[in-house]
Protein backbone atom coordinates (compact mmCIF):
# COMPACT_ATOMS: atom_id res chain seq x y z
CA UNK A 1 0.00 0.00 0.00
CA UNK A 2 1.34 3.60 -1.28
CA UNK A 3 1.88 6.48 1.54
CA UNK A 4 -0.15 7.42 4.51
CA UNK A 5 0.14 10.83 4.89
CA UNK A 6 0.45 13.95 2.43
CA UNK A 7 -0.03 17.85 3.01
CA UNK A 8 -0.46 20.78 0.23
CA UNK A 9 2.01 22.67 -1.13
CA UNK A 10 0.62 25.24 0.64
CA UNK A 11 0.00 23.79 4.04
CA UNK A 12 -3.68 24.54 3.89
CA UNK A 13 -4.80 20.58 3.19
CA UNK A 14 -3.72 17.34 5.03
CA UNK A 15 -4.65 13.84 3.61
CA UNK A 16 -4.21 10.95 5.95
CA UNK A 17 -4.97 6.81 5.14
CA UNK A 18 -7.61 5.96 7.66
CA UNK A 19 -8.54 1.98 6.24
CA UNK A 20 -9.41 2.19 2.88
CA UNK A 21 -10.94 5.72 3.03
CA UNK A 22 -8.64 9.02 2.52
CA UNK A 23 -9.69 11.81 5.24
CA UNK A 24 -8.51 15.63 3.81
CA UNK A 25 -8.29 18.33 6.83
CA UNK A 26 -8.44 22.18 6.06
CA UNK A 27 -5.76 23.40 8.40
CA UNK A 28 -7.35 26.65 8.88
CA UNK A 29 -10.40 25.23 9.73
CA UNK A 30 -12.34 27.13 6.86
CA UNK A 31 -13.53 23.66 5.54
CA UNK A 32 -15.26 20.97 7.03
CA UNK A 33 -13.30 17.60 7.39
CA UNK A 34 -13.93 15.04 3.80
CA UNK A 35 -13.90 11.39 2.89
CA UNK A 36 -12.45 9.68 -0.46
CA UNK A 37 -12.49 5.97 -1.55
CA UNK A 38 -8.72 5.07 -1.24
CA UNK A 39 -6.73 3.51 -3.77
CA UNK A 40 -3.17 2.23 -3.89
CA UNK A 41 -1.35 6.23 -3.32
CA UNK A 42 -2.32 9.11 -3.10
CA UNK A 43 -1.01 12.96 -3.34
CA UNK A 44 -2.22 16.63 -2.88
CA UNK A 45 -1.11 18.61 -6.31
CA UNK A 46 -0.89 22.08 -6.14
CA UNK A 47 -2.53 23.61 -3.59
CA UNK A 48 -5.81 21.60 -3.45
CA UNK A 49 -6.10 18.64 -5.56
CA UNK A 50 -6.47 15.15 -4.09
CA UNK A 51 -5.10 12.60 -6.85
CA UNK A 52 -6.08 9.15 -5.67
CA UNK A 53 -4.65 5.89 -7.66
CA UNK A 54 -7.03 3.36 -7.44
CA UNK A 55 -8.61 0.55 -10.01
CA UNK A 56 -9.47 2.21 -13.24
CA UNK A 57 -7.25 4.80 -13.40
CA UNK A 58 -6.62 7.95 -11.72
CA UNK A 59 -9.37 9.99 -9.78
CA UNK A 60 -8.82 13.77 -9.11
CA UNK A 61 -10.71 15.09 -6.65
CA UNK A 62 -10.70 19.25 -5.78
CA UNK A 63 -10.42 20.37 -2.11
CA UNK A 64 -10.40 24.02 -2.77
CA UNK A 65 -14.11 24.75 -3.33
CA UNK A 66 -13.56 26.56 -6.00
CA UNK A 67 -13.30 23.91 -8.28
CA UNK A 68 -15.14 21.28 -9.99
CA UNK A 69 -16.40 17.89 -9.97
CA UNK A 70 -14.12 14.60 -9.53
CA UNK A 71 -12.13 13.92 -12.74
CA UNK A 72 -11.06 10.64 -13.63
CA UNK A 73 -8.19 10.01 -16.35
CA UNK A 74 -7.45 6.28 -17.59
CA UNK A 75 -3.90 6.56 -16.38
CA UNK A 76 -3.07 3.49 -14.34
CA UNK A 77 -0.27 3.81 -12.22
CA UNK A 78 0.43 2.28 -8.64
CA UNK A 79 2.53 5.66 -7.08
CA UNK A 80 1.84 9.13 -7.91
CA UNK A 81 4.02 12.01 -6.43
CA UNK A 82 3.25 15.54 -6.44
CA UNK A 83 5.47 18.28 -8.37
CA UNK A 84 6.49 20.39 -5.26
CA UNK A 85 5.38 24.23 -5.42
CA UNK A 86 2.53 26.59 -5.01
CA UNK A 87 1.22 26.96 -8.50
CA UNK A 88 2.62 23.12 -10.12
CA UNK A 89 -0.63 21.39 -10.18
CA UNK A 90 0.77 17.99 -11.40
CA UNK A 91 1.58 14.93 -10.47
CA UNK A 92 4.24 11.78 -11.57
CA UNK A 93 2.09 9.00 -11.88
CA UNK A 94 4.33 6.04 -12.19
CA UNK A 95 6.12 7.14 -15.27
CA UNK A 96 4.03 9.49 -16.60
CA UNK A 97 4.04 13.38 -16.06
CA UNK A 98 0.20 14.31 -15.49
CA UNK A 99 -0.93 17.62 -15.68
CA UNK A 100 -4.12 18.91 -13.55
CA UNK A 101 -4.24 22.30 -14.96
CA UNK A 102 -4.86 24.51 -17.06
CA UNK A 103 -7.37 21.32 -17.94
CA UNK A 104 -6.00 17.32 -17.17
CA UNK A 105 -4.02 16.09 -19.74
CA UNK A 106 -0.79 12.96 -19.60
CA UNK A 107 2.29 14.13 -21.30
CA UNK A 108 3.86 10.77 -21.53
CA UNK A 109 6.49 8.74 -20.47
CA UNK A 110 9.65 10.46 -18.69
């Protein structure tokens, strides 16, 4: 099973394995606590999207509010890592570079 425990780039969002389900906490309390179906890893992008790994493919799933309903990309991958900084909203999902914004797209193999 992939990681346990992942935060924001900007601190704001917290993800933590609880069983199969992911829990995301708002640090600043502005948000109320939220569930996800787990998968194999996870990662926050950016500064507020929850990109699972699970059967299927990859599930995307905003956290800012602002955002959006969950996005799924056929991408299989068993790790994803997050790009570190405030504005890089993409993840490395296995081999593949995966980009959540401006709109989700899969650049390829690295």
């Amino acid at each position: 099973m992939g990681r346990t425990l992942a935060m924001s780039a900007s601190g704001r969002f917290v993800a933590v394995r609880e069983g199969t389900r992911i829990a995301v906490i708002d640090v600043q309390g502005t948000a109320p606590r939220r569930t996800f179906a787990g998968g194999v890893d996870f990662a926050i992008a950016g500064a507020g999207s929850l990109v699972v790994a699970a059967a299927g493919g990859l599930r995307v799933e905003p956290l800012d509010g602002n955002g959006g309903a969950t996005a799924s990309l056929a991408i299989e991958a068993s790790r994803v890592a997050p790009f570190w900084g405030r504005a890089a909203s993409a993840v490395m999902a296995d081999a593949a570079i995966v980009a959540l914004e401006p709109k989700l797209a899969a650049t390829g193999a690295v």
